[in-house]
PDB file of N, CA and C in Angstrom:
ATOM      1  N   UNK A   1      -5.930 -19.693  73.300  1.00  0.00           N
ATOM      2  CA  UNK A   1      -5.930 -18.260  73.580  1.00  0.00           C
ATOM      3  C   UNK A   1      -4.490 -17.760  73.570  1.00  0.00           C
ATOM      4  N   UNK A   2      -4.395 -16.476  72.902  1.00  0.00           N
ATOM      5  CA  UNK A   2      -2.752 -16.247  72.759  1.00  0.00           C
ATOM      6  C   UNK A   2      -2.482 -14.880  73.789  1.00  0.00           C
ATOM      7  N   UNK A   3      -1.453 -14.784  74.157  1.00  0.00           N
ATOM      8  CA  UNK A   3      -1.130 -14.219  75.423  1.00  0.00           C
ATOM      9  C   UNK A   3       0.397 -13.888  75.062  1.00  0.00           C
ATOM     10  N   UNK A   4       0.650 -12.788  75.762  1.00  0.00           N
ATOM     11  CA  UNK A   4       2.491 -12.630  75.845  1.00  0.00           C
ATOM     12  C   UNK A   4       3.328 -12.717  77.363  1.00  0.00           C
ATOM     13  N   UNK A   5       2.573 -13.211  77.763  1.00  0.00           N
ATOM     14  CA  UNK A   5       3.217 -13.299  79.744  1.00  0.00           C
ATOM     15  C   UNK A   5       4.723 -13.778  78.926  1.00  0.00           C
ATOM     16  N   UNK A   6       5.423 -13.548  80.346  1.00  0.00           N
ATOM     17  CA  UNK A   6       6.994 -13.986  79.799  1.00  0.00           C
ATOM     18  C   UNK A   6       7.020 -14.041  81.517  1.00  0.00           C
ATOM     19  N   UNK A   7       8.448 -15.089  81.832  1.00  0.00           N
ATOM     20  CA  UNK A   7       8.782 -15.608  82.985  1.00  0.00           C
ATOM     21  C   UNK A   7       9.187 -14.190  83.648  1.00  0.00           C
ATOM     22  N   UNK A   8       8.596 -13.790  85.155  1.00  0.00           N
ATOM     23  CA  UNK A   8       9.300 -12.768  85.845  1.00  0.00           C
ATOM     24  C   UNK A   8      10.548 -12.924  86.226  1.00  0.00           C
ATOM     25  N   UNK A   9      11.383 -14.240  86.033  1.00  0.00           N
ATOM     26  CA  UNK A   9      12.476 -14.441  86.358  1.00  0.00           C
ATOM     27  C   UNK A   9      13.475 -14.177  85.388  1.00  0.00           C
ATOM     28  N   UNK A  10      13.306 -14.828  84.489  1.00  0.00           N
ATOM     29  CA  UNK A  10      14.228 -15.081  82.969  1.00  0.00           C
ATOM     30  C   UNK A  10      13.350 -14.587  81.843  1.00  0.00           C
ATOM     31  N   UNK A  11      12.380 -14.229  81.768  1.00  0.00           N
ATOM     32  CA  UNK A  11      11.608 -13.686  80.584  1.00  0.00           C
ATOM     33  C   UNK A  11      11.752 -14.756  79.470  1.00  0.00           C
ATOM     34  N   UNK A  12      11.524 -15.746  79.845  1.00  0.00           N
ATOM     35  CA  UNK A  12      11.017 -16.974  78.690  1.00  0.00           C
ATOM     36  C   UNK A  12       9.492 -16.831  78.169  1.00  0.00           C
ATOM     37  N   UNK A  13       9.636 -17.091  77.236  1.00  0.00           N
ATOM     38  CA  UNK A  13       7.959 -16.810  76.840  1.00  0.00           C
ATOM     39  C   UNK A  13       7.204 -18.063  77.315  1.00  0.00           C
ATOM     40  N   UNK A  14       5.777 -17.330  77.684  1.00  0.00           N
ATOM     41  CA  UNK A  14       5.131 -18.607  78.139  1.00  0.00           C
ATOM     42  C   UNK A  14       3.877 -18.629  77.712  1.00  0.00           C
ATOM     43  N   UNK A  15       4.188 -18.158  76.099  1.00  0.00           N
ATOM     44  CA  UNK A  15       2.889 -18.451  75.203  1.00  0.00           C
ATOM     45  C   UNK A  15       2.320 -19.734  74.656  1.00  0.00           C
ATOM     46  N   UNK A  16       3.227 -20.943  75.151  1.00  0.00           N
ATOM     47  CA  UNK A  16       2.711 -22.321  74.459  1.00  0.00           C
ATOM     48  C   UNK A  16       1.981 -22.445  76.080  1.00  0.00           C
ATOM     49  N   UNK A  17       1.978 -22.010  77.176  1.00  0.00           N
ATOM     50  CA  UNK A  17       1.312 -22.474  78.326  1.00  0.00           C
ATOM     51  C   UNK A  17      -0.332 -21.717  78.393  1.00  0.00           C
ATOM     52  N   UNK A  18      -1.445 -22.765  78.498  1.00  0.00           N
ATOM     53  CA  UNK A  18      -2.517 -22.717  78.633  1.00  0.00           C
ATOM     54  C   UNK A  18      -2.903 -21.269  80.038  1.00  0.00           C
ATOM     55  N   UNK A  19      -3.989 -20.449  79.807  1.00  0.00           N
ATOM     56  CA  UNK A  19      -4.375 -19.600  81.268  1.00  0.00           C
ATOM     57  C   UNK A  19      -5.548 -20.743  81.700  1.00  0.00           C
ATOM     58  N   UNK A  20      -5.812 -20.590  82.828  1.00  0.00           N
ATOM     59  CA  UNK A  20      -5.311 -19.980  83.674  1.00  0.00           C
ATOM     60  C   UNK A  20      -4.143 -21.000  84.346  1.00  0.00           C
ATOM     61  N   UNK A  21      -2.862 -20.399  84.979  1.00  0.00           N
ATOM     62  CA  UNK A  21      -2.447 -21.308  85.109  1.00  0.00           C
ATOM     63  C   UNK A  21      -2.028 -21.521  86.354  1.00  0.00           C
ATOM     64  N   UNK A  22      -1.828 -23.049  86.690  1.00  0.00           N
ATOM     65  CA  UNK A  22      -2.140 -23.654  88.200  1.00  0.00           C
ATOM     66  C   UNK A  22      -1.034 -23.498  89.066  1.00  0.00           C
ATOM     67  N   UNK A  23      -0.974 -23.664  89.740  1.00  0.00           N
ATOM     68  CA  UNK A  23      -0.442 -23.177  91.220  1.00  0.00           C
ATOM     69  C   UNK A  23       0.911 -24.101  90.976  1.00  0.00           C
ATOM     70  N   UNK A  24       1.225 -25.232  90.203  1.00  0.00           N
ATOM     71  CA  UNK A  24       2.361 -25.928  90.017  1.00  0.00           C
ATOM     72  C   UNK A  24       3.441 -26.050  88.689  1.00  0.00           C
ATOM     73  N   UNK A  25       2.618 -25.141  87.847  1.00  0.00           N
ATOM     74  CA  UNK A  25       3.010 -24.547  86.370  1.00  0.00           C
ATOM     75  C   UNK A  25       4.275 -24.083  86.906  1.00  0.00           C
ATOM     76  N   UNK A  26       5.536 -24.755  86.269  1.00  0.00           N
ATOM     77  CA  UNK A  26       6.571 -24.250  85.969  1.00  0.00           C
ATOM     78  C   UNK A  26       7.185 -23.342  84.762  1.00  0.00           C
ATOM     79  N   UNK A  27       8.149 -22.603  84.785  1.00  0.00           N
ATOM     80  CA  UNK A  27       8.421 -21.803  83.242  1.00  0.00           C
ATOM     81  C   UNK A  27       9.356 -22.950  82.766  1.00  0.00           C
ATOM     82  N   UNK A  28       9.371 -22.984  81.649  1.00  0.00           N
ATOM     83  CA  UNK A  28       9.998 -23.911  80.850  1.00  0.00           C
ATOM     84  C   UNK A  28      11.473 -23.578  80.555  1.00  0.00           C
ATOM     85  N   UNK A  29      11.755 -22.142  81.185  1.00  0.00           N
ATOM     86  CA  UNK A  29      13.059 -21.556  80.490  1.00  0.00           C
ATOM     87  C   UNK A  29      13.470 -22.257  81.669  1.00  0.00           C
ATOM     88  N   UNK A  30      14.192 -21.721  82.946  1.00  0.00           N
ATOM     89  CA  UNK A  30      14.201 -21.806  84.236  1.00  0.00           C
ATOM     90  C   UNK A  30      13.882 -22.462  85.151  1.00  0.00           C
ATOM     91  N   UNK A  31      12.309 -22.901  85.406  1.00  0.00           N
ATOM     92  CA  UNK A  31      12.465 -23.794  85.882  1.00  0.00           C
ATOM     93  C   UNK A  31      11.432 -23.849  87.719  1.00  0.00           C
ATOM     94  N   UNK A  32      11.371 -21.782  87.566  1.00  0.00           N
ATOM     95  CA  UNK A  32      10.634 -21.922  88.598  1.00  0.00           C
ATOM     96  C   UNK A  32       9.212 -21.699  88.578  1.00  0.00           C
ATOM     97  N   UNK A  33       8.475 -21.235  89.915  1.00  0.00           N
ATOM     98  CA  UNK A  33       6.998 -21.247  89.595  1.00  0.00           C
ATOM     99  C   UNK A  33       6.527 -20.166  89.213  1.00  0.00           C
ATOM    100  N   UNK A  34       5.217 -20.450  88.819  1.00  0.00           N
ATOM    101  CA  UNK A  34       4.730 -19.025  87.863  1.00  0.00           C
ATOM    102  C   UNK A  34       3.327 -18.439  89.024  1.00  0.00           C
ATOM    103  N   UNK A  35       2.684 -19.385  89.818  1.00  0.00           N
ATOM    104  CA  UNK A  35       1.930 -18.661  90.506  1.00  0.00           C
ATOM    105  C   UNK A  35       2.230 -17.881  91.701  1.00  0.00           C
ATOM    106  N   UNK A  36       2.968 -17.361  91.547  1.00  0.00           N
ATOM    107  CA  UNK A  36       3.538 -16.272  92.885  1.00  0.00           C
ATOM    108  C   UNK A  36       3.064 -14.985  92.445  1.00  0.00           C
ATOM    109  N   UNK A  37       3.424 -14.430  93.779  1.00  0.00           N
ATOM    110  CA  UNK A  37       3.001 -13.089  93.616  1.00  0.00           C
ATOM    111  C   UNK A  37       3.639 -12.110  92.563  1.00  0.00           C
ATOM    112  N   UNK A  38       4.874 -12.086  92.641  1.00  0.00           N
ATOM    113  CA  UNK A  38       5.522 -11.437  91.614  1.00  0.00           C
ATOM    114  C   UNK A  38       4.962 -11.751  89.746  1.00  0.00           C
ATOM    115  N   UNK A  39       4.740 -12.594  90.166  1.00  0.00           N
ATOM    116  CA  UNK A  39       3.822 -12.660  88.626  1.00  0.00           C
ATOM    117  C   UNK A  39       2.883 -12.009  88.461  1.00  0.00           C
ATOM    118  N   UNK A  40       2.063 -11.694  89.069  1.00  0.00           N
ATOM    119  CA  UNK A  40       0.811 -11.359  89.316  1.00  0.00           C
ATOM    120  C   UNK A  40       0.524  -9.330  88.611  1.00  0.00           C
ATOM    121  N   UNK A  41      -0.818  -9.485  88.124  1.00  0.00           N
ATOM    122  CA  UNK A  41      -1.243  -8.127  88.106  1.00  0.00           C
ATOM    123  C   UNK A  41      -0.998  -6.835  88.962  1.00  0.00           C
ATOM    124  N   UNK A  42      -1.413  -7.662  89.977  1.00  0.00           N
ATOM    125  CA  UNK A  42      -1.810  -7.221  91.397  1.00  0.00           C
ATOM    126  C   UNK A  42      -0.504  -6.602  92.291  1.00  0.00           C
ATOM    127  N   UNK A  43       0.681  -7.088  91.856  1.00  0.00           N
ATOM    128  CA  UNK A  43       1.954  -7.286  93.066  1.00  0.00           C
ATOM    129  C   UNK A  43       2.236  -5.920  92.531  1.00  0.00           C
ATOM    130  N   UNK A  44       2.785  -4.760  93.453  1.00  0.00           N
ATOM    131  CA  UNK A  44       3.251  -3.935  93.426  1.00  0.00           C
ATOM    132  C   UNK A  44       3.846  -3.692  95.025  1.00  0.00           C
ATOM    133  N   UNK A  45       5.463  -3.684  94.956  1.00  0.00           N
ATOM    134  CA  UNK A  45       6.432  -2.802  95.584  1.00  0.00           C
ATOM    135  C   UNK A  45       6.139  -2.357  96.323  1.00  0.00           C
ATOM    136  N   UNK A  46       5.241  -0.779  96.197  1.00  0.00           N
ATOM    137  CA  UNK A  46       5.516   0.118  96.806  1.00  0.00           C
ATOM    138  C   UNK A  46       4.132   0.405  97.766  1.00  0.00           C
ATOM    139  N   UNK A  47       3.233  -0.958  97.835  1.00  0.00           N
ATOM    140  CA  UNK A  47       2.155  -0.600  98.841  1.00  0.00           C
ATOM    141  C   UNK A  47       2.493  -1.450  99.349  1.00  0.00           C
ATOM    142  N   UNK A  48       1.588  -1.558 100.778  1.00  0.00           N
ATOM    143  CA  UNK A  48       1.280  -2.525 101.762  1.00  0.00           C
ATOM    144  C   UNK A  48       1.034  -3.960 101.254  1.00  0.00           C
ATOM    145  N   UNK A  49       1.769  -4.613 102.420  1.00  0.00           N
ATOM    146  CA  UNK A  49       1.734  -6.497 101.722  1.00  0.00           C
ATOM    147  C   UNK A  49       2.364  -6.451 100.177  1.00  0.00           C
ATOM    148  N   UNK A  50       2.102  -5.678  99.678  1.00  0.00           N
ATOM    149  CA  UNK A  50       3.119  -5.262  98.128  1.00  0.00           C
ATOM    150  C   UNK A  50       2.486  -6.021  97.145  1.00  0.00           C
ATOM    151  N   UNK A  51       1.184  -5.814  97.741  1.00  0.00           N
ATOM    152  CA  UNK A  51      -0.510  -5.685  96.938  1.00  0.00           C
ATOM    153  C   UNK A  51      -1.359  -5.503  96.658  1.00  0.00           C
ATOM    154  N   UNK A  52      -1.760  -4.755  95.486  1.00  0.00           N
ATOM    155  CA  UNK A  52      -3.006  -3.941  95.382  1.00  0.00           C
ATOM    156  C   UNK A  52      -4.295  -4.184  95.492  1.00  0.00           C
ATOM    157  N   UNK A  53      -4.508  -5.738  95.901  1.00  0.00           N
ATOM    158  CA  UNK A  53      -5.766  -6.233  96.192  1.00  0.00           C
ATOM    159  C   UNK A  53      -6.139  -6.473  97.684  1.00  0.00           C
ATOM    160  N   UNK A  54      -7.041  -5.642  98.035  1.00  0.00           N
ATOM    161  CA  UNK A  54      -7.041  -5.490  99.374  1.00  0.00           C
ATOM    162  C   UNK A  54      -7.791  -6.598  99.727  1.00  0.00           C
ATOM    163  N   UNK A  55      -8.362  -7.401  99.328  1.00  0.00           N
ATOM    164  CA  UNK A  55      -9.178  -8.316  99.850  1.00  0.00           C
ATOM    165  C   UNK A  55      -8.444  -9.675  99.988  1.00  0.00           C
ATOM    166  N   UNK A  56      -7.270  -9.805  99.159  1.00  0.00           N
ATOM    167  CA  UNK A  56      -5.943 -10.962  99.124  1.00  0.00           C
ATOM    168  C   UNK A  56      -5.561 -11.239 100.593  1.00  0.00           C
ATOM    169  N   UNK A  57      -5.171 -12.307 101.037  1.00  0.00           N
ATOM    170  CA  UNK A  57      -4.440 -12.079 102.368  1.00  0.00           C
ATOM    171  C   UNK A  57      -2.903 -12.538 102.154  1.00  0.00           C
ATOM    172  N   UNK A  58      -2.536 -12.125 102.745  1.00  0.00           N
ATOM    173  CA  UNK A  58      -0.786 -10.932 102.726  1.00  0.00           C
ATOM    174  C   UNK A  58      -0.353 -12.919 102.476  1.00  0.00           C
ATOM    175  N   UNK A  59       0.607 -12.626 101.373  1.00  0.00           N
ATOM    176  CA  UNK A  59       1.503 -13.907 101.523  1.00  0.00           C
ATOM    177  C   UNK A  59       3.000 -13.110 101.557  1.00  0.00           C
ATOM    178  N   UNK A  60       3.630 -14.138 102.367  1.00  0.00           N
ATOM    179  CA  UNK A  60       5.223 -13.318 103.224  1.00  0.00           C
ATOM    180  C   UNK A  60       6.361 -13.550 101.970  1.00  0.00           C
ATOM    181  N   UNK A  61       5.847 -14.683 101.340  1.00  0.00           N
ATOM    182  CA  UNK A  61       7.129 -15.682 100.421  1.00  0.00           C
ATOM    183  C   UNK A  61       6.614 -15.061  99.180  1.00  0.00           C
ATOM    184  N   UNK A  62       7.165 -14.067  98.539  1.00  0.00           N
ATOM    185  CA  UNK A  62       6.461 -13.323  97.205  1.00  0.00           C
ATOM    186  C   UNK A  62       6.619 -14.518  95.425  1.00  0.00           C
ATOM    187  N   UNK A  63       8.097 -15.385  96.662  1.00  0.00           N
ATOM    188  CA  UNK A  63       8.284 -15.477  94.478  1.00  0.00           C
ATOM    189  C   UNK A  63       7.959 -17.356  95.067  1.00  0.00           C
ATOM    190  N   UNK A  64       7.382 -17.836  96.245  1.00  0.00           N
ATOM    191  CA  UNK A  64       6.505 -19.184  96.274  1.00  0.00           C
ATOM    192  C   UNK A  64       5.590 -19.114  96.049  1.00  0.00           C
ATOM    193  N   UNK A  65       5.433 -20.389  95.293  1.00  0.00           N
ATOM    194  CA  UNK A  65       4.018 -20.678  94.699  1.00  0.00           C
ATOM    195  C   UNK A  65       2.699 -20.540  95.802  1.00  0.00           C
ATOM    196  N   UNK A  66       1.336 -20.182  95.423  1.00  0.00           N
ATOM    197  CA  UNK A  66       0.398 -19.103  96.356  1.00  0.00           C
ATOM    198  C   UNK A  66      -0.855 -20.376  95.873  1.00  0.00           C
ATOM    199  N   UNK A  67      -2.034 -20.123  97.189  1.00  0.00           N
ATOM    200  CA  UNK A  67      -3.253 -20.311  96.873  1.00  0.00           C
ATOM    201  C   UNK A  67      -4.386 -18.901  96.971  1.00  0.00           C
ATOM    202  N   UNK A  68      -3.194 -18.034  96.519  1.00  0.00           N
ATOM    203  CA  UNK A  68      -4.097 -16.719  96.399  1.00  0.00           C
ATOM    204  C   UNK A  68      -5.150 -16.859  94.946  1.00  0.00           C
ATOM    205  N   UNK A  69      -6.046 -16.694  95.457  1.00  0.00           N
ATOM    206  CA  UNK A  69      -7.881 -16.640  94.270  1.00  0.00           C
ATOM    207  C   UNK A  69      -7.788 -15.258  93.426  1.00  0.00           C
ATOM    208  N   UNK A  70      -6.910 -14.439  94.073  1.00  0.00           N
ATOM    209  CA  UNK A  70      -7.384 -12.744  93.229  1.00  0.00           C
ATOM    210  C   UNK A  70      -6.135 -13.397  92.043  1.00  0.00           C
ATOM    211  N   UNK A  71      -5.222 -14.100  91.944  1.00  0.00           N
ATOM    212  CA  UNK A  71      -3.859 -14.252  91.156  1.00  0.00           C
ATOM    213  C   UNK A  71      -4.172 -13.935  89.959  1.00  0.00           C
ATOM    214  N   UNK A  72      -3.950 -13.272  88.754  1.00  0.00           N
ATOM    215  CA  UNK A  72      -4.113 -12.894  87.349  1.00  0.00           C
ATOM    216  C   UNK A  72      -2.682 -13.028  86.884  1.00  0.00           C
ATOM    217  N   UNK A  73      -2.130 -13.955  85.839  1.00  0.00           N
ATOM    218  CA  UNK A  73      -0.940 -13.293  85.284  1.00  0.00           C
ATOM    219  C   UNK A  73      -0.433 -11.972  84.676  1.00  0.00           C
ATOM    220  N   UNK A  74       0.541 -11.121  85.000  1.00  0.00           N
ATOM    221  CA  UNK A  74       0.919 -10.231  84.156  1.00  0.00           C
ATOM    222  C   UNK A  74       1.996  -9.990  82.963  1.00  0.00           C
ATOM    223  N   UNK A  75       1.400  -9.220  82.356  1.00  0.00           N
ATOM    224  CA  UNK A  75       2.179  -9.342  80.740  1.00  0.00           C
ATOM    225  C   UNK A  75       3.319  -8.241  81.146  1.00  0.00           C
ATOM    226  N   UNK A  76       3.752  -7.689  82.134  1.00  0.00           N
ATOM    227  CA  UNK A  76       4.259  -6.959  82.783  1.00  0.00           C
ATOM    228  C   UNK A  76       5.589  -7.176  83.919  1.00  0.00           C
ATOM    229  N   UNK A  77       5.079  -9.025  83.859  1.00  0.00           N
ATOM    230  CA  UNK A  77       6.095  -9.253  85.244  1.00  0.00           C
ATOM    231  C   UNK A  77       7.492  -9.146  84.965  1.00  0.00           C
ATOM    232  N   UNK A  78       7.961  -9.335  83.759  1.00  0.00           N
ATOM    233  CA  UNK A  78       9.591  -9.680  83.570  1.00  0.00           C
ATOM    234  C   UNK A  78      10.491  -8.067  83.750  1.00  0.00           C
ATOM    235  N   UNK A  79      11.430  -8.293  84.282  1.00  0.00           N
ATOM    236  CA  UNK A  79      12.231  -6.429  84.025  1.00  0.00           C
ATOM    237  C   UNK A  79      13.227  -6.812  83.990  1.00  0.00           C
ATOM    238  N   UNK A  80      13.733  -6.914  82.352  1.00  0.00           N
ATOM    239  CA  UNK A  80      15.110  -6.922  82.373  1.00  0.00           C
ATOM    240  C   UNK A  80      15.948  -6.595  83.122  1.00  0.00           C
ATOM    241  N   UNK A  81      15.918  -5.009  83.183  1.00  0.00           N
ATOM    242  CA  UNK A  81      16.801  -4.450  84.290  1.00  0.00           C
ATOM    243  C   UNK A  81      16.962  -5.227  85.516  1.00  0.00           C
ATOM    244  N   UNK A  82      15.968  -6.079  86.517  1.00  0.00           N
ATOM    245  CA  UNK A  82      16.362  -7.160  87.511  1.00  0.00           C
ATOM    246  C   UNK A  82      16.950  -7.979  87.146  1.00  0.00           C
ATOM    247  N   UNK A  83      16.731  -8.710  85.718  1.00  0.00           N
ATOM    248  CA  UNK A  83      18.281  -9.552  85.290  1.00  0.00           C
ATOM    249  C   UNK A  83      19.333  -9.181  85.112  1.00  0.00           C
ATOM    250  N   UNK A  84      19.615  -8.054  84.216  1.00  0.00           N
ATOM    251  CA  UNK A  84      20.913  -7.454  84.262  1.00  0.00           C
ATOM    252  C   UNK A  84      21.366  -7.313  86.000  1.00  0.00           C
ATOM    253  N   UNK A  85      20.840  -6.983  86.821  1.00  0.00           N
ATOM    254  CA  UNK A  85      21.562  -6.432  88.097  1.00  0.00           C
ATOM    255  C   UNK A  85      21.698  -7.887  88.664  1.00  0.00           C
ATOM    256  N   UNK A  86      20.835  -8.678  88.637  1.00  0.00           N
ATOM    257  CA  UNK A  86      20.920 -10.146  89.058  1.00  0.00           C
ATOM    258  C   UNK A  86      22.175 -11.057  88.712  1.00  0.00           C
ATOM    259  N   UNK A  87      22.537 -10.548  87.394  1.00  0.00           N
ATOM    260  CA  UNK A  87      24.126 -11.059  86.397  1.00  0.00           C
ATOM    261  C   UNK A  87      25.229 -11.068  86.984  1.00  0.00           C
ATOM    262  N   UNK A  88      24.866  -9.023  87.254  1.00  0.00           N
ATOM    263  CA  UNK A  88      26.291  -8.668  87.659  1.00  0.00           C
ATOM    264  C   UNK A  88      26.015  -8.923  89.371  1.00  0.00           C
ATOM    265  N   UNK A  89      25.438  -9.122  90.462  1.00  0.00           N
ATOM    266  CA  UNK A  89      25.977  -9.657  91.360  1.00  0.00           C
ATOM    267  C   UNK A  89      26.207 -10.661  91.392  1.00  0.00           C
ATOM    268  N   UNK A  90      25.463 -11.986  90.736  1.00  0.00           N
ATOM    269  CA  UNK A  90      25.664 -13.029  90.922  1.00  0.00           C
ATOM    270  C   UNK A  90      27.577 -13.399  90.240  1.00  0.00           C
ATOM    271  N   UNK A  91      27.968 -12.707  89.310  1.00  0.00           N
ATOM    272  CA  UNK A  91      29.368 -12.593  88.995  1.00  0.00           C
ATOM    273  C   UNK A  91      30.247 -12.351  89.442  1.00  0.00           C
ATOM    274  N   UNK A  92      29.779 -11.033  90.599  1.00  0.00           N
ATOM    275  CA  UNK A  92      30.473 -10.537  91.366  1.00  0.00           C
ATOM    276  C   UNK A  92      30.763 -11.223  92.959  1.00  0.00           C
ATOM    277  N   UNK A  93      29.846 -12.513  93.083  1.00  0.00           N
ATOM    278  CA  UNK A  93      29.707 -12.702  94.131  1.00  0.00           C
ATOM    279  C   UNK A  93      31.024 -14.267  93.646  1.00  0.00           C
ATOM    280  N   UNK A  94      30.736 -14.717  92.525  1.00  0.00           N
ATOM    281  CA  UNK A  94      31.478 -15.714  91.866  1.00  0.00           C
ATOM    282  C   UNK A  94      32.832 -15.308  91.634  1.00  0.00           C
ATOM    283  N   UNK A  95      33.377 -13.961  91.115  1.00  0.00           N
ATOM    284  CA  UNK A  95      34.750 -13.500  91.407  1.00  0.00           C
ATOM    285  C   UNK A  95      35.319 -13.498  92.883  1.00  0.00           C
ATOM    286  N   UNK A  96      33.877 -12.748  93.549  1.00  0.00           N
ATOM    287  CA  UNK A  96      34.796 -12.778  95.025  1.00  0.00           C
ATOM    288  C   UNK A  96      34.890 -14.371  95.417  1.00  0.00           C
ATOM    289  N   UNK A  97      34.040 -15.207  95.316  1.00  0.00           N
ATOM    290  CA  UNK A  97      34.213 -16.481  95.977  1.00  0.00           C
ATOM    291  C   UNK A  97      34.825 -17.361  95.259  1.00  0.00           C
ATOM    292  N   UNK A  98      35.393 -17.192  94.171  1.00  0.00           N
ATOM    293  CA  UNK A  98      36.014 -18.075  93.099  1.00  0.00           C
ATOM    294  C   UNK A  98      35.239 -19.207  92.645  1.00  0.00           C
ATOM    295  N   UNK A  99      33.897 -19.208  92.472  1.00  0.00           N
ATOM    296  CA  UNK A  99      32.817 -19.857  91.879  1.00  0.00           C
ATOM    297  C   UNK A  99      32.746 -19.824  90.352  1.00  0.00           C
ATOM    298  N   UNK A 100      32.394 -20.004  89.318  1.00  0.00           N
ATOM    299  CA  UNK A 100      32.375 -20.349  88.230  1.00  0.00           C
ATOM    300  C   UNK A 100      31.242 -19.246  87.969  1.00  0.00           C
ATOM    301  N   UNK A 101      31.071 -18.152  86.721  1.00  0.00           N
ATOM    302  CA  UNK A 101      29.844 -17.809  86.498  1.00  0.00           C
ATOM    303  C   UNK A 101      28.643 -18.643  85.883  1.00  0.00           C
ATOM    304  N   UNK A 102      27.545 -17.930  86.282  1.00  0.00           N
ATOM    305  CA  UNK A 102      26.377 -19.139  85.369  1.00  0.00           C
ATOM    306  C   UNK A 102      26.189 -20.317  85.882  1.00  0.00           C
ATOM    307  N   UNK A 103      26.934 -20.373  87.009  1.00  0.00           N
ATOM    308  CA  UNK A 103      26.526 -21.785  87.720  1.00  0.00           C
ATOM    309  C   UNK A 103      25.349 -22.121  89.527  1.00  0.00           C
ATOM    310  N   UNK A 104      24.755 -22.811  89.689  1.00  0.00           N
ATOM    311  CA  UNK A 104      23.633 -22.373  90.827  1.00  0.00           C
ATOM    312  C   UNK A 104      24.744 -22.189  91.622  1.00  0.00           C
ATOM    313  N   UNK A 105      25.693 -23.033  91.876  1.00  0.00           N
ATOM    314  CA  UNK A 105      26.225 -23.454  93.221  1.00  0.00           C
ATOM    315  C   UNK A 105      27.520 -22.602  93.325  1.00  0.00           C
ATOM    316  N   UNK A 106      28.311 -22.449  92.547  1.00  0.00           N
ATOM    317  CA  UNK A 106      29.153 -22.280  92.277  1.00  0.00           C
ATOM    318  C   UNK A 106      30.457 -23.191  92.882  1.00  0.00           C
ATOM    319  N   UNK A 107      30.229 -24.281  92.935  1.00  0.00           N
ATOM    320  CA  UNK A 107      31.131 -25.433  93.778  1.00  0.00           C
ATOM    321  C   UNK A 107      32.161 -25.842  91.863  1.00  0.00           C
ATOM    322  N   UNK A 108      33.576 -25.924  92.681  1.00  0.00           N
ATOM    323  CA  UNK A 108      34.990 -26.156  91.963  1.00  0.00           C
ATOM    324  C   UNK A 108      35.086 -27.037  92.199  1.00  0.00           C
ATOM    325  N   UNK A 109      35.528 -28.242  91.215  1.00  0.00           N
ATOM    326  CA  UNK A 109      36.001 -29.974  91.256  1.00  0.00           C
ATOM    327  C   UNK A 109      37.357 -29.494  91.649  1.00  0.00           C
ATOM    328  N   UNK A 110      38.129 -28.130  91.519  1.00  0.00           N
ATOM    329  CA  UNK A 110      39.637 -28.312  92.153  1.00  0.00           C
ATOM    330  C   UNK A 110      39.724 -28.705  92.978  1.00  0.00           C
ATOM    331  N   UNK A 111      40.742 -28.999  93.922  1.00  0.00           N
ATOM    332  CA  UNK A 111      41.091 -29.410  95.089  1.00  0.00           C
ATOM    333  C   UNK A 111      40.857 -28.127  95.636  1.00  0.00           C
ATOM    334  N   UNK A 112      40.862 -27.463  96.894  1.00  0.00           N
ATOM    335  CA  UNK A 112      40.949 -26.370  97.521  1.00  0.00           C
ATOM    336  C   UNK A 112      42.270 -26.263  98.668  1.00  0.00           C
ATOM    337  N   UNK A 113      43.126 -25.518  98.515  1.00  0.00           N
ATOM    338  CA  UNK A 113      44.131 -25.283  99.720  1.00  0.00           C
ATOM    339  C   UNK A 113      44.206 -26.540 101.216  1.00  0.00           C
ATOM    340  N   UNK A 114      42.726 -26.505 101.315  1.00  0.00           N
ATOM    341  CA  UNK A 114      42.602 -26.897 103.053  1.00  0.00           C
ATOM    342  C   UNK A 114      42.384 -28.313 102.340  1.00  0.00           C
ATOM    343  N   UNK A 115      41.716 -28.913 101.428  1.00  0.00           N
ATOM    344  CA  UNK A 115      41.935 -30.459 101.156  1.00  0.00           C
ATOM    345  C   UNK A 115      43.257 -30.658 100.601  1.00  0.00           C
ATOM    346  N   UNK A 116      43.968 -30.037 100.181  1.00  0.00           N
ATOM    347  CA  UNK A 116      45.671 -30.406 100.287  1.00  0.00           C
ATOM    348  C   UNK A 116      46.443 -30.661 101.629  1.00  0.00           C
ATOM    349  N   UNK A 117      45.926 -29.928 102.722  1.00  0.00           N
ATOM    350  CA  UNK A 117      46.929 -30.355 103.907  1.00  0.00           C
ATOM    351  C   UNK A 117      46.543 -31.821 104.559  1.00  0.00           C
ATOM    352  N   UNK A 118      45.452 -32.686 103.781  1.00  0.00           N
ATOM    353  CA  UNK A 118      45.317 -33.425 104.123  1.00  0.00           C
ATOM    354  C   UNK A 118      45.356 -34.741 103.578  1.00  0.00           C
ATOM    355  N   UNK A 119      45.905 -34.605 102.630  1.00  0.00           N
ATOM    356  CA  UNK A 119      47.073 -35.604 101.555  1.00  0.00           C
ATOM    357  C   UNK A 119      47.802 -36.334 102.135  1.00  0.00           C
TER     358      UNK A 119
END
C-alpha cells in the first residue's frame, strides 16, 4: 500500500514502511518513534489534551511512543517551519555554549580552561 507520511521530526519519507505501524517503528532518517501523538491525525495544538479524539485518554509525553487505539498516521505531521526554527536555536544555543553545530551533545575533545588548571 503506498502512502506519503514523512517523519514529524525530520520529514524522511516513510513510504518503504508497512501501515499500520507499531508502537516501536522507528523513522529511518532520525531515528525516533513514529507512534506518538504528534504523528497522529488526531493531535492538534490548540484543543484540550491537544486531541481531537475525545474518547483517547490524555497522554502527557506527546512525541513518546503511545498505546493509544484511536492512533492513525498523518500525511500532515512534518512542518518544515518546526525544523527551520529547531536549526536556528539549536545553533544558537551551540554559539552561545561553544558546542559544535549538528551535533546531539555538543561536547568539545578540546581541553576546556578549568581542565588546564589542573595540569
Amino acid at each position: 500500500m503506498s502512502h506519503s507520511i514523512a517523519c514529524y521530526r525530520c520529514g524522511f519519507s516513510l513510504a518503504s514502511l508497512s501501515l499500520p505501524l507499531s508502537r516501536r517503528d522507528e523513522c529511518p532518517g532520525c531515528g525516533h518513534y513514529l507512534h506518538v501523538c504528534r504523528m497522529c491525525v488526531h493531535f492538534e495544538p490548540s484543543v484540550p489534551k491537544k486531541c481531537r479524539e475525545d474518547d483517547a485518554e490524555e497522554v502527557l509525553e506527546k512525541e513518546r511512543p503511545n498505546f493509544c487505539d484511536y492512533y492513525e498516521p498523518s500525511e500532515r505531521a512534518f512542518d518544515p517551519n518546526r525544523k527551520v526554527e529547531e536549526e536556528a536555536a539549536r545553533g544558537a544555543l551551540d554559539a552561545l555554549f561553544g558546542g559544535e553545530a549538528g551535533t546531539e551533545s555538543g561536547y568539545c575533545d578540546a581541553p576546556s580552561e578549568a581542565d588546564k588548571l589542573f595540569e
